[in-house]
PDB file of N, CA and C in Angstrom:
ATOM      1  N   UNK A   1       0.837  -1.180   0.000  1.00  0.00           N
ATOM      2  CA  UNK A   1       0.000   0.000   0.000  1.00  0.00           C
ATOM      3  C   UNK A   1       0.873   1.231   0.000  1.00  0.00           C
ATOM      4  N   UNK A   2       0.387   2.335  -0.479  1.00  0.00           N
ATOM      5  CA  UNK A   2       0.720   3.437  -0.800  1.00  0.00           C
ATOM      6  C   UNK A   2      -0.078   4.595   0.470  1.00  0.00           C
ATOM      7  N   UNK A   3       0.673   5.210   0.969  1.00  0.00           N
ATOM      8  CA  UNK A   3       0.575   6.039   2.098  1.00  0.00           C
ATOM      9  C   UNK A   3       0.757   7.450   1.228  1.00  0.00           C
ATOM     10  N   UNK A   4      -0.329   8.282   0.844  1.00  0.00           N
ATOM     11  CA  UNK A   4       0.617   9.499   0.237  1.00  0.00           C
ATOM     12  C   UNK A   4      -0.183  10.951   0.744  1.00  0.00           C
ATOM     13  N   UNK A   5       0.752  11.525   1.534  1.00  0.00           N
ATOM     14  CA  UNK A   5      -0.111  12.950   1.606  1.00  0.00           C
ATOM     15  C   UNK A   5      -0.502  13.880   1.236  1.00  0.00           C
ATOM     16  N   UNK A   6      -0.915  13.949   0.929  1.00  0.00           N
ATOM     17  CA  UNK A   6      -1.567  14.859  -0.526  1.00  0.00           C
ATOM     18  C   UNK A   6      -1.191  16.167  -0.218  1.00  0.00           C
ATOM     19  N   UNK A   7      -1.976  16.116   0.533  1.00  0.00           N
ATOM     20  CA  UNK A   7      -1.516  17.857   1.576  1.00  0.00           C
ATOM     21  C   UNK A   7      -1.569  18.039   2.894  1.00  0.00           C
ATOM     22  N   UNK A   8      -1.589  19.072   2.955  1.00  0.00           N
ATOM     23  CA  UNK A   8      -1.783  19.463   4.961  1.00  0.00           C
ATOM     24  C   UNK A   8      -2.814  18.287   5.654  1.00  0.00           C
ATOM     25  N   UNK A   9      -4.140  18.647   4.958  1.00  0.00           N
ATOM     26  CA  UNK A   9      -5.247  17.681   5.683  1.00  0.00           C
ATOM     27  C   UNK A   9      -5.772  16.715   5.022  1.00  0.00           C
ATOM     28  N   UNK A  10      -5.392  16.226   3.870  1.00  0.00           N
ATOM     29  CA  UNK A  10      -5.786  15.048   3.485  1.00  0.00           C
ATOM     30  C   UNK A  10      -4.496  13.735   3.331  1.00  0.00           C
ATOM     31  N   UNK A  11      -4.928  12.608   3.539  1.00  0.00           N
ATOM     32  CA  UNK A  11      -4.057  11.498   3.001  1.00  0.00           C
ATOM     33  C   UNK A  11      -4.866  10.559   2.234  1.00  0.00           C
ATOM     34  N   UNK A  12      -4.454  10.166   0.996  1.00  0.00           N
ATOM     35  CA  UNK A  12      -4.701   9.267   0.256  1.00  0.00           C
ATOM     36  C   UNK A  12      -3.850   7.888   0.321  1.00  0.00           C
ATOM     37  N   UNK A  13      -5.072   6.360   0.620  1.00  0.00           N
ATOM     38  CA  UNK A  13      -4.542   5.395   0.687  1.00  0.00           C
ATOM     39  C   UNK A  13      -4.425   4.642  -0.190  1.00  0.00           C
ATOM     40  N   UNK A  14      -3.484   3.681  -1.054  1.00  0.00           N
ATOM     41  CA  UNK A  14      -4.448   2.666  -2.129  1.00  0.00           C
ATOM     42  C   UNK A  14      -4.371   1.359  -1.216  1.00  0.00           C
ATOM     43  N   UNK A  15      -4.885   0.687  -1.191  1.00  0.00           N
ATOM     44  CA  UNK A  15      -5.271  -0.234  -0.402  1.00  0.00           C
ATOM     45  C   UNK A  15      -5.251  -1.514  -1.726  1.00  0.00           C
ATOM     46  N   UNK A  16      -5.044  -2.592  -0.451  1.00  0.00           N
ATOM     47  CA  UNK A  16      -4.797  -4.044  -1.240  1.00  0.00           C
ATOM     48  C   UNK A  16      -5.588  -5.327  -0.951  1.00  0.00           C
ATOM     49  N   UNK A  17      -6.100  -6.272  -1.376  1.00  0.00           N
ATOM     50  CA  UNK A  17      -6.454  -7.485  -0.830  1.00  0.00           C
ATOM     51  C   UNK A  17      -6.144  -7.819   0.229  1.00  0.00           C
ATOM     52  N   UNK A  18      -6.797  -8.335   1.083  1.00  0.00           N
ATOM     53  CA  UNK A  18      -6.113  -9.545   2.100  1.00  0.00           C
ATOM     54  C   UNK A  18      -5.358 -10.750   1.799  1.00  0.00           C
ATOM     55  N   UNK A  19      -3.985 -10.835   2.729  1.00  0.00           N
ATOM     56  CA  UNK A  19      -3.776 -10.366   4.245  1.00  0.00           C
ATOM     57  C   UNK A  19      -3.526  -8.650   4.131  1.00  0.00           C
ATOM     58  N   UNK A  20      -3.000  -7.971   2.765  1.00  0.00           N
ATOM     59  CA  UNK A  20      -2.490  -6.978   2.929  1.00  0.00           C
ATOM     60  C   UNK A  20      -3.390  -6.139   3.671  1.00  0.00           C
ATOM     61  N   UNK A  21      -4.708  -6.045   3.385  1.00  0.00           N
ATOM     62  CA  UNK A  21      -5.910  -5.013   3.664  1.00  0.00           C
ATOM     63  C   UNK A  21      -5.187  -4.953   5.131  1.00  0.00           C
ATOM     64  N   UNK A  22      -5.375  -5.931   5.613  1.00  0.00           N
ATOM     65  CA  UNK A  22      -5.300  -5.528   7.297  1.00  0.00           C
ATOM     66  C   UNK A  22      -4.088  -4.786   7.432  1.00  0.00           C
ATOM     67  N   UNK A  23      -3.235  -5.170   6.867  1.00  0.00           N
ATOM     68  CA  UNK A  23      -1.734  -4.082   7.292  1.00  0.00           C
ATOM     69  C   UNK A  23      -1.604  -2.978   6.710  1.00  0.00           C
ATOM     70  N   UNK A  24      -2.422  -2.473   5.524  1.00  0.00           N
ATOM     71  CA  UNK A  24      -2.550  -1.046   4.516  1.00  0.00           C
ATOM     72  C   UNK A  24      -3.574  -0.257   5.883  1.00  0.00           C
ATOM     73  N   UNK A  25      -4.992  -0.998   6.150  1.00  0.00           N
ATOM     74  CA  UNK A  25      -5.351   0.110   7.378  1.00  0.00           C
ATOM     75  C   UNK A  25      -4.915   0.650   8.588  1.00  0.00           C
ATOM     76  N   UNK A  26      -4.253  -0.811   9.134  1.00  0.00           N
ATOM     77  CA  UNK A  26      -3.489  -0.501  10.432  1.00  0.00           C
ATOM     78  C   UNK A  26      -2.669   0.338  10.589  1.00  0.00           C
ATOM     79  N   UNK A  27      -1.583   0.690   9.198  1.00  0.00           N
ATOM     80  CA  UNK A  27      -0.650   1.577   9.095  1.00  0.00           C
ATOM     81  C   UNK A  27      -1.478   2.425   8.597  1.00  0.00           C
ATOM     82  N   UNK A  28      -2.647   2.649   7.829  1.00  0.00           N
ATOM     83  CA  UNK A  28      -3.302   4.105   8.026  1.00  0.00           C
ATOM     84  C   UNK A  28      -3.695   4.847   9.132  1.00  0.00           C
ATOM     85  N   UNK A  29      -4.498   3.793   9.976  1.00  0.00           N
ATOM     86  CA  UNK A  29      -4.807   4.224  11.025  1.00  0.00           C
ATOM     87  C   UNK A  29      -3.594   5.306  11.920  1.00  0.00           C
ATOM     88  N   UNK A  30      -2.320   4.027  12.116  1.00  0.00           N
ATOM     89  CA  UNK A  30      -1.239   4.826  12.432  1.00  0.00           C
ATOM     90  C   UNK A  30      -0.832   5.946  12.093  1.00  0.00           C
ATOM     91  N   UNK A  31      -0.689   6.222  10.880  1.00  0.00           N
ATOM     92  CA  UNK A  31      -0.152   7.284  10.542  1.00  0.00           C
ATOM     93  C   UNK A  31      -1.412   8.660  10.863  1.00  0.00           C
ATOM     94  N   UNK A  32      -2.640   8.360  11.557  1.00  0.00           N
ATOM     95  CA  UNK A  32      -3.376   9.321  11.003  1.00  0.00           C
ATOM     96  C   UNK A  32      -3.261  10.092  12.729  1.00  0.00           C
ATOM     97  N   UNK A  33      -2.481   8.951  13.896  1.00  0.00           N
ATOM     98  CA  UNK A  33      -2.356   9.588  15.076  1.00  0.00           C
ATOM     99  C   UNK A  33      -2.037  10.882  15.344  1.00  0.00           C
ATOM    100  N   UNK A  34      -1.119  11.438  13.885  1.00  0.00           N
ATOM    101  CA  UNK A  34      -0.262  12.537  14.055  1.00  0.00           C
ATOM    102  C   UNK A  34      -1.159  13.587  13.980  1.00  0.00           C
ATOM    103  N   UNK A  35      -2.116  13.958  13.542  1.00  0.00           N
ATOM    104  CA  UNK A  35      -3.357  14.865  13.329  1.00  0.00           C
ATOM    105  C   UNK A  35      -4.531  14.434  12.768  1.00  0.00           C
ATOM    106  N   UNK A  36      -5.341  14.856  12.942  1.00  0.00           N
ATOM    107  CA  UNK A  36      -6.416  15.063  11.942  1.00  0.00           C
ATOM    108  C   UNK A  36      -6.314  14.927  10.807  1.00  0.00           C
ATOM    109  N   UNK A  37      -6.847  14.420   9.859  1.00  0.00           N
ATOM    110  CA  UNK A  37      -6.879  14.535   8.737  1.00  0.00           C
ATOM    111  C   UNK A  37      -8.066  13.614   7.983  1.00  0.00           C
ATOM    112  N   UNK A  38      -8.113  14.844   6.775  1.00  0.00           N
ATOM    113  CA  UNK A  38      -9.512  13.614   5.753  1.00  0.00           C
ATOM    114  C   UNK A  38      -8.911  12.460   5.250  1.00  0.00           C
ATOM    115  N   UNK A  39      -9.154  11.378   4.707  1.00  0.00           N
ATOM    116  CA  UNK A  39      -8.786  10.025   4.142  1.00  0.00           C
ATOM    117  C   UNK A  39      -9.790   9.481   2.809  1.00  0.00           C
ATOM    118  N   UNK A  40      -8.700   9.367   2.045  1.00  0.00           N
ATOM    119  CA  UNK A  40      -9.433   8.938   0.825  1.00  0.00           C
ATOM    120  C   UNK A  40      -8.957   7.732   0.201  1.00  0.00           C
ATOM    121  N   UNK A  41      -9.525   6.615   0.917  1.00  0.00           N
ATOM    122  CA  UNK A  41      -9.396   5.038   0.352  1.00  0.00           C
ATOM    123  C   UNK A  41      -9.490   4.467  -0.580  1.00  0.00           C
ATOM    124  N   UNK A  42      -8.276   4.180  -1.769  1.00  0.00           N
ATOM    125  CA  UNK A  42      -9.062   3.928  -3.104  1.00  0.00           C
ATOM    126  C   UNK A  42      -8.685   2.400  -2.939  1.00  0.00           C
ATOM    127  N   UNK A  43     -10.043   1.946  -3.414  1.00  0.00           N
ATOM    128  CA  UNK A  43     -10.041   0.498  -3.180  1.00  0.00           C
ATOM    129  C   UNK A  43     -10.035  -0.228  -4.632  1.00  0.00           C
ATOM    130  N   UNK A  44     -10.067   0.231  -5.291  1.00  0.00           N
ATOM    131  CA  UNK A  44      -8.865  -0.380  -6.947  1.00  0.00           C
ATOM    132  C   UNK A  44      -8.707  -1.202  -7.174  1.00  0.00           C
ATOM    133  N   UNK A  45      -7.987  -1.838  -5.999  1.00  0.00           N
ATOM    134  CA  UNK A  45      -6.770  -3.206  -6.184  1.00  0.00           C
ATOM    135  C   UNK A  45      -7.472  -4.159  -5.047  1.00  0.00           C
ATOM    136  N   UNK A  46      -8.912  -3.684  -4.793  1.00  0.00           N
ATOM    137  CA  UNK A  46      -9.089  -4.799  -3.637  1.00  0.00           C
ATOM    138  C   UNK A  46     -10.785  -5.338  -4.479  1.00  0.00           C
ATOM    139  N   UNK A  47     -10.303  -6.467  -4.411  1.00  0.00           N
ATOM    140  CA  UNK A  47     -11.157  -7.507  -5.356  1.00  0.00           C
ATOM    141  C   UNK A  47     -12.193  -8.333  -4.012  1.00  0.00           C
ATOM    142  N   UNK A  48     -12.110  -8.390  -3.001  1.00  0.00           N
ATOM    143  CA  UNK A  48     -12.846  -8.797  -1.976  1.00  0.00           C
ATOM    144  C   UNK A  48     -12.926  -8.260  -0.714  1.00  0.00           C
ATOM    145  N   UNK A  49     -13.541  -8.133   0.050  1.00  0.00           N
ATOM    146  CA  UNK A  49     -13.441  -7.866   1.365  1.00  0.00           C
ATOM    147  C   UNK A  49     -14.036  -8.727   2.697  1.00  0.00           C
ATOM    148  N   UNK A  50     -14.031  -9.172   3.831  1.00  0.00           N
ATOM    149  CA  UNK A  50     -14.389 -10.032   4.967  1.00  0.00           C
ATOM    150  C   UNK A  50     -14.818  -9.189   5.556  1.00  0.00           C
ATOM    151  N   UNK A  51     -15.456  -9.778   6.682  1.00  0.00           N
ATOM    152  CA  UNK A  51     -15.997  -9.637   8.022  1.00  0.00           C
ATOM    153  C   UNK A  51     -14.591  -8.574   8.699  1.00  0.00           C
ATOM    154  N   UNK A  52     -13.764  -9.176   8.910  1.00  0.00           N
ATOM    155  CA  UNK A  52     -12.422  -8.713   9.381  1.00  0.00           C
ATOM    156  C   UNK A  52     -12.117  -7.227   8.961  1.00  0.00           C
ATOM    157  N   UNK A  53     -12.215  -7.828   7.677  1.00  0.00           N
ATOM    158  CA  UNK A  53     -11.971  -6.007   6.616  1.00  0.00           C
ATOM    159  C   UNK A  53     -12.945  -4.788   7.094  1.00  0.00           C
ATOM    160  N   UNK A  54     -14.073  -5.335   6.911  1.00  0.00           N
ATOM    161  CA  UNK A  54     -15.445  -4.528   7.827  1.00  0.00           C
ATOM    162  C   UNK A  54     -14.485  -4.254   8.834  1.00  0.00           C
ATOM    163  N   UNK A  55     -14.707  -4.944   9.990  1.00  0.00           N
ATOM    164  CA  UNK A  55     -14.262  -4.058  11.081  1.00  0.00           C
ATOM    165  C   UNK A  55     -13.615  -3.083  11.344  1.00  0.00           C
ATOM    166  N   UNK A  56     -12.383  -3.298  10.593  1.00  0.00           N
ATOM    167  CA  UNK A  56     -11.090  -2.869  10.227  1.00  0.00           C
ATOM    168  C   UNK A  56     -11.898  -0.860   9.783  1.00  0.00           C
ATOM    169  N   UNK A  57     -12.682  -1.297   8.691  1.00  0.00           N
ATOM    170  CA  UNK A  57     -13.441  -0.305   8.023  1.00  0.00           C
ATOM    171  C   UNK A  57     -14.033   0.581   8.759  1.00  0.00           C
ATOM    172  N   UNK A  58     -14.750   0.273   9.962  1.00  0.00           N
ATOM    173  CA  UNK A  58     -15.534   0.829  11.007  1.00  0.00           C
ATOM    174  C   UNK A  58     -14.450   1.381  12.145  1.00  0.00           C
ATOM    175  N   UNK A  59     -13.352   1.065  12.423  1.00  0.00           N
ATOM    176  CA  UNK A  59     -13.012   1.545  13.664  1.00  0.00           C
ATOM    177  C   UNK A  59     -12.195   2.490  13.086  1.00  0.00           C
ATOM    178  N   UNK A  60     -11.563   2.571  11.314  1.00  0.00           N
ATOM    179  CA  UNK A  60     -10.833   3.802  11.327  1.00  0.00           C
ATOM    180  C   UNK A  60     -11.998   5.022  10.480  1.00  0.00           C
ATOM    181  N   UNK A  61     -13.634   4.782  10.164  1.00  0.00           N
ATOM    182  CA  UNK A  61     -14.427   5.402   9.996  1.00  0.00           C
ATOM    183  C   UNK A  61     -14.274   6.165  11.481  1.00  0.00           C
ATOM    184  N   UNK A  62     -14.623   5.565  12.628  1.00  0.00           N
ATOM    185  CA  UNK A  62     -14.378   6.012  13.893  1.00  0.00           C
ATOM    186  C   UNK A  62     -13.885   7.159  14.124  1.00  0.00           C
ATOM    187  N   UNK A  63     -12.477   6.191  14.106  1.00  0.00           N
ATOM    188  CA  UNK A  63     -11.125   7.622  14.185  1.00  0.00           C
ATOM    189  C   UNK A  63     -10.903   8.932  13.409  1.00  0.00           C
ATOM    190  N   UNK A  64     -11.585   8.850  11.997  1.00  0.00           N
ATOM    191  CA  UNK A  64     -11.764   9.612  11.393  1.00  0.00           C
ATOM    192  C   UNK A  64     -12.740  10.744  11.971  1.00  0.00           C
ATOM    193  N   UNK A  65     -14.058  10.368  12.023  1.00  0.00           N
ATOM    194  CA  UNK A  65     -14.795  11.102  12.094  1.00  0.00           C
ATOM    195  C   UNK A  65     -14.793  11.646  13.189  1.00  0.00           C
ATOM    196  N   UNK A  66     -14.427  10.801  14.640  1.00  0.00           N
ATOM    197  CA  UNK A  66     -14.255  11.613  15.951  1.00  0.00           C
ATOM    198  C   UNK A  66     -13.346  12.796  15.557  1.00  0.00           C
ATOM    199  N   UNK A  67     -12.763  12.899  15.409  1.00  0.00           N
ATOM    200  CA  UNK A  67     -11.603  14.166  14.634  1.00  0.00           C
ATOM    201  C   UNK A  67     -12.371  14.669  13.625  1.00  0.00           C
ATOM    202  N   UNK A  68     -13.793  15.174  13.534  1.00  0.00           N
ATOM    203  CA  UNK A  68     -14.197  15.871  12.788  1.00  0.00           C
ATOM    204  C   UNK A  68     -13.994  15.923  10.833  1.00  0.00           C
ATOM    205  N   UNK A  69     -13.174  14.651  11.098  1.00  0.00           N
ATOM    206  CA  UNK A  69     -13.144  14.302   9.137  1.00  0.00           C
ATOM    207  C   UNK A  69     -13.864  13.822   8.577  1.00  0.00           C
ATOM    208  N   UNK A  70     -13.971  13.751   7.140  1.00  0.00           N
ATOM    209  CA  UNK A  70     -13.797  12.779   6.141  1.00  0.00           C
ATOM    210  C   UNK A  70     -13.525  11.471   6.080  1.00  0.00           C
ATOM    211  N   UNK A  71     -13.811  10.710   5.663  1.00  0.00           N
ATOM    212  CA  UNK A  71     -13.320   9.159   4.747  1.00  0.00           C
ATOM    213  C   UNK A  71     -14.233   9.028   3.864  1.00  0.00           C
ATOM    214  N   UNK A  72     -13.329   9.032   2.533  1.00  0.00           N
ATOM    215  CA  UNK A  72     -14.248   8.814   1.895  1.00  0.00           C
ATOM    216  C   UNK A  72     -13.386   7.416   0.443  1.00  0.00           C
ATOM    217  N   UNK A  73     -14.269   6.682   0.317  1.00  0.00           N
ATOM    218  CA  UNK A  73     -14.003   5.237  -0.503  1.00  0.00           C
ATOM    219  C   UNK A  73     -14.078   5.191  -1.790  1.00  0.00           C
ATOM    220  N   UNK A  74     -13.357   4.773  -2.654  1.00  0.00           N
ATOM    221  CA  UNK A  74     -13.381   5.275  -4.157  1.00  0.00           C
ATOM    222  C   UNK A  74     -12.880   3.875  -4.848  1.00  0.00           C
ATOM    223  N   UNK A  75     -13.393   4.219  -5.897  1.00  0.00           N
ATOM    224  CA  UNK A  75     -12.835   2.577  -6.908  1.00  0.00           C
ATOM    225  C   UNK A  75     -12.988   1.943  -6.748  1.00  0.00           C
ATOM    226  N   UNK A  76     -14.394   0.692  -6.226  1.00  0.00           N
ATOM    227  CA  UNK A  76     -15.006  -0.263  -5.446  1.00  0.00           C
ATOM    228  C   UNK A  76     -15.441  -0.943  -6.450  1.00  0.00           C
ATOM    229  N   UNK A  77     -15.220  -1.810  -6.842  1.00  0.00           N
ATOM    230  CA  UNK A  77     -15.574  -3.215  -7.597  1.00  0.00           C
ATOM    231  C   UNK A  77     -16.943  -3.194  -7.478  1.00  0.00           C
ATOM    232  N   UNK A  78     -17.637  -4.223  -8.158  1.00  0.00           N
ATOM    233  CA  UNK A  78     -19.293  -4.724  -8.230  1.00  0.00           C
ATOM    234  C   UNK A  78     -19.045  -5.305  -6.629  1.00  0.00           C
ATOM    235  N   UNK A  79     -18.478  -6.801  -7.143  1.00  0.00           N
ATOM    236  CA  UNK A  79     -18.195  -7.351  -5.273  1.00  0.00           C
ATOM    237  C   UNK A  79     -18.424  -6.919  -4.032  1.00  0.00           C
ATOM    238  N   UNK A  80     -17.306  -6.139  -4.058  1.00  0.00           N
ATOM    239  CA  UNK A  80     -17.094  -5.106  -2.651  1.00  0.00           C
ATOM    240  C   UNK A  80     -18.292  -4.514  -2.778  1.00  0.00           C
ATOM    241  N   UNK A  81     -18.890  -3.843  -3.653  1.00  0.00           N
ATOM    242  CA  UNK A  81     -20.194  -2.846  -3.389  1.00  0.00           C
ATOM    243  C   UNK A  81     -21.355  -4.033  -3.149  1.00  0.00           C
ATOM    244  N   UNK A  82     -21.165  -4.982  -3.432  1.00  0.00           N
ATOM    245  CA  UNK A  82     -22.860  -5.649  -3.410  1.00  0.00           C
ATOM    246  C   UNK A  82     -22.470  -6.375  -1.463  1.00  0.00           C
ATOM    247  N   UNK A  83     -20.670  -6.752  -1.362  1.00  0.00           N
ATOM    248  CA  UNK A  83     -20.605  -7.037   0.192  1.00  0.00           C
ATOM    249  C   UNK A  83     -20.953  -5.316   1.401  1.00  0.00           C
ATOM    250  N   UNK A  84     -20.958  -4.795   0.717  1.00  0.00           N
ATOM    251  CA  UNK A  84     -21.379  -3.203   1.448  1.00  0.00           C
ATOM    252  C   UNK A  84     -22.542  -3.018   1.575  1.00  0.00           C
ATOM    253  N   UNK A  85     -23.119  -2.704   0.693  1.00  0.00           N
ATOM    254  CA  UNK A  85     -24.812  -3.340   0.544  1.00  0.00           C
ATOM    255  C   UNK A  85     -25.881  -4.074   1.129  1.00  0.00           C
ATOM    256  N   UNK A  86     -24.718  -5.473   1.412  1.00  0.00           N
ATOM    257  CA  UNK A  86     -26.023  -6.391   2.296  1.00  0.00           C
ATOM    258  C   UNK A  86     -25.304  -5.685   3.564  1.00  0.00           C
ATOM    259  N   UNK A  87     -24.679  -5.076   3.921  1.00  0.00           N
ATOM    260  CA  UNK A  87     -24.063  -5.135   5.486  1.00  0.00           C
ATOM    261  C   UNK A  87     -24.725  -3.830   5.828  1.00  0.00           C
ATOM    262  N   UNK A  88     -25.002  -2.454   5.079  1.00  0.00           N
ATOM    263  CA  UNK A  88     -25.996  -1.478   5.166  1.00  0.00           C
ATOM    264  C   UNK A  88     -24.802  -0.788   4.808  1.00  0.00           C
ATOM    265  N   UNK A  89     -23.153  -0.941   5.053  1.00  0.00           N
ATOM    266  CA  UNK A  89     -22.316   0.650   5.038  1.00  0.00           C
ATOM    267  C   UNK A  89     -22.335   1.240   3.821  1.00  0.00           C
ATOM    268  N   UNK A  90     -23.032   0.568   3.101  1.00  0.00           N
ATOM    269  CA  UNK A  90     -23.217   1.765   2.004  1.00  0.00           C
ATOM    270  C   UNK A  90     -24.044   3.525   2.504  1.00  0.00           C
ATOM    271  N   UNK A  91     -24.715   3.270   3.630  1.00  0.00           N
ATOM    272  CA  UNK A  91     -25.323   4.281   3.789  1.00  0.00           C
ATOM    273  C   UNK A  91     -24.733   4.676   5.202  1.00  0.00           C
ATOM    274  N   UNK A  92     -23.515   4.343   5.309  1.00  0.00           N
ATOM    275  CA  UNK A  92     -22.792   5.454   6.504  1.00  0.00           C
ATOM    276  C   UNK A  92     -20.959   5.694   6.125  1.00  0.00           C
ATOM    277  N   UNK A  93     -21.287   5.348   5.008  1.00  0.00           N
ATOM    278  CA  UNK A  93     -19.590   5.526   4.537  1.00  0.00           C
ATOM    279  C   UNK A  93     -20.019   6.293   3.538  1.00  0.00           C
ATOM    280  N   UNK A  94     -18.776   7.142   3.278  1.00  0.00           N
ATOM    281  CA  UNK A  94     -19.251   8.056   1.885  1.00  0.00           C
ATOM    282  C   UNK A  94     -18.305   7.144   0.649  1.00  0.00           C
ATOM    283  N   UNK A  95     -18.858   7.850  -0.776  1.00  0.00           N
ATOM    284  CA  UNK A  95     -18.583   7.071  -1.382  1.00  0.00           C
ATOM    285  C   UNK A  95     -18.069   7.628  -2.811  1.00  0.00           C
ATOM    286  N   UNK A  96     -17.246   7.712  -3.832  1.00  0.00           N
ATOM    287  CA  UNK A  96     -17.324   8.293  -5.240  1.00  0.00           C
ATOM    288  C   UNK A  96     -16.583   7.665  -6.186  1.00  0.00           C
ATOM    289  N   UNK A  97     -16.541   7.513  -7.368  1.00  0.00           N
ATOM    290  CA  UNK A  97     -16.332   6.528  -8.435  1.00  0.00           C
ATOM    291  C   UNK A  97     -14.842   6.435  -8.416  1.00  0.00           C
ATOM    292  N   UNK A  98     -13.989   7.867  -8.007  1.00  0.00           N
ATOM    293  CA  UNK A  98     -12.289   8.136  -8.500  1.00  0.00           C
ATOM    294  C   UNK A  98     -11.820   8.943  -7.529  1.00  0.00           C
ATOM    295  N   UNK A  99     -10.408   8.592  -7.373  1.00  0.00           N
ATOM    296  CA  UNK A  99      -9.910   9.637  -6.667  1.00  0.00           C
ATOM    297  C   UNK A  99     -10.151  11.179  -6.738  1.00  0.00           C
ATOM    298  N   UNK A 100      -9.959  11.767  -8.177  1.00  0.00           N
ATOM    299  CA  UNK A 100     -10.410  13.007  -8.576  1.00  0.00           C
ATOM    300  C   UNK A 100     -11.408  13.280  -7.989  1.00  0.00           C
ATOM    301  N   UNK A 101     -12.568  12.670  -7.784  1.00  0.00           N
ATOM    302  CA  UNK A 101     -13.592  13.322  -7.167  1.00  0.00           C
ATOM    303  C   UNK A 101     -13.366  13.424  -6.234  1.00  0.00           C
ATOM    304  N   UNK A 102     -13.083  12.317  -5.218  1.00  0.00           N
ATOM    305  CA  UNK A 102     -13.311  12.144  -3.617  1.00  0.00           C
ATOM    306  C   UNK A 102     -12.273  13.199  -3.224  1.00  0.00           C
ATOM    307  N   UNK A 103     -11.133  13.609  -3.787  1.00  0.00           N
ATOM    308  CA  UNK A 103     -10.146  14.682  -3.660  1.00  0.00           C
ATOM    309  C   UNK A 103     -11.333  16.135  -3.985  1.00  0.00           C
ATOM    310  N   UNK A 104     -11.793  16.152  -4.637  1.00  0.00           N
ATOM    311  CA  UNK A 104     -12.926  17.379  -5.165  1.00  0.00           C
ATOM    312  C   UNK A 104     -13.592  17.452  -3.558  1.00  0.00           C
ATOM    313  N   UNK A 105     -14.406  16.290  -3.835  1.00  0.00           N
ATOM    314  CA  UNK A 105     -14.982  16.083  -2.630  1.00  0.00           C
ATOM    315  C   UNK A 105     -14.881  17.148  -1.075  1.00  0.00           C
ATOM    316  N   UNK A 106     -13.485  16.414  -1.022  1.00  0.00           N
ATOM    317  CA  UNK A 106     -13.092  16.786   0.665  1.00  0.00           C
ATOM    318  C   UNK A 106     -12.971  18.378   0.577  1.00  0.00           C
ATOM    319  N   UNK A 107     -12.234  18.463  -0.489  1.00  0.00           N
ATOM    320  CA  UNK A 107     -12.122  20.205  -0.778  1.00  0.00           C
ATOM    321  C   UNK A 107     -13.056  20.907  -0.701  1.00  0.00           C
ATOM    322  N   UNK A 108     -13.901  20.720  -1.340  1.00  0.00           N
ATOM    323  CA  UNK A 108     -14.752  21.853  -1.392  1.00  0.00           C
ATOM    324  C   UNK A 108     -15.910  21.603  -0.477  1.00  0.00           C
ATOM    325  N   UNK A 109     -16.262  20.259  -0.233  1.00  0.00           N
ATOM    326  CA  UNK A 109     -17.086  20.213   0.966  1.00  0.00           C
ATOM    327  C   UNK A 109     -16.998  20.730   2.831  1.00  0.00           C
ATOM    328  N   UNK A 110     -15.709  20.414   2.411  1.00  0.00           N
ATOM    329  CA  UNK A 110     -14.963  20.794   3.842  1.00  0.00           C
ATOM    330  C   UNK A 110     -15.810  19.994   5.087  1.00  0.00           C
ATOM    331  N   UNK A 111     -16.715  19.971   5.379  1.00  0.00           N
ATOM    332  CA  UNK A 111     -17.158  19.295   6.724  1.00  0.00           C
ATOM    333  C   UNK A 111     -17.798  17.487   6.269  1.00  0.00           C
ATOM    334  N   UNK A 112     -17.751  17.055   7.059  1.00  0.00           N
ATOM    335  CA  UNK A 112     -18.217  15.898   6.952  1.00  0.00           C
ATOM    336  C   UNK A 112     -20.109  15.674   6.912  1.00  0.00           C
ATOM    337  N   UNK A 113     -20.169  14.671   6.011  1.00  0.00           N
ATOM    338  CA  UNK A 113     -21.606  14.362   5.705  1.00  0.00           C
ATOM    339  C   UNK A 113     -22.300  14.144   7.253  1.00  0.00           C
ATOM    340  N   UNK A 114     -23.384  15.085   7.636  1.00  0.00           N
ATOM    341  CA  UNK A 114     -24.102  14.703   8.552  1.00  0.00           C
ATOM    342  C   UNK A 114     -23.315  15.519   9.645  1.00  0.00           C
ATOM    343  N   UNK A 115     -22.535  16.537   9.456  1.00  0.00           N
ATOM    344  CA  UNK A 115     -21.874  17.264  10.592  1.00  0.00           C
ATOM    345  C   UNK A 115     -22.060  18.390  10.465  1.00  0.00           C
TER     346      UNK A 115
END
């Protein structure tokens, strides 16, 4: 996985299959101790996701948003979207087709959906 900071307040992740998934968030998570910041997950290269991955998904939604951010998920396969779907996070995760946007996104929206 690719860790890259875009700027001051955003970081962009690309994220990988499992086992990697779990070690691309964990070290997101990590890196996000240092401040605040929005997060933009492009999920591209991830062809499945688990139960595990969920979680994983929810506790750095968490961390994010307690810190008043963003996360927002981009490049999601049919798969991944139909495993999002039955689980409901389609409707508490944000969501957009490409990085370009979800980068648009954070910018110009500035506050988080529902804040």
């Amino acid at each position: 996985m690719a860790i890259q900071q875009w700027s001051d307040q955003i970081t962009v992740a690309e994220l990988s299959d499992d086992p990697q998934f779990t070690e691309d968030v964990s070290a997101l998570m990590e890196s996000l101790e240092g401040g605040p910041r929005d997060v933009v997950a492009n999920f591209s290269a991830v062809g499945f996701i688990n139960s595990s991955n969920i979680a994983l998904l929810l506790r750095l939604r968490k961390q994010v948003t307690s810190a008043k951010r963003r996360l927002i998920l981009c490049g999601i396969n049919s798969h991944v979207w139909s495993v999002l779907q039955v689980t409901g996070l389609d409707k508490i995760l944000e969501f957009t087709n490409d990085i370009a946007t979800a980068l648009a996104t954070v910018q110009l929206a500035g506050k988080p959906k529902g804040k």
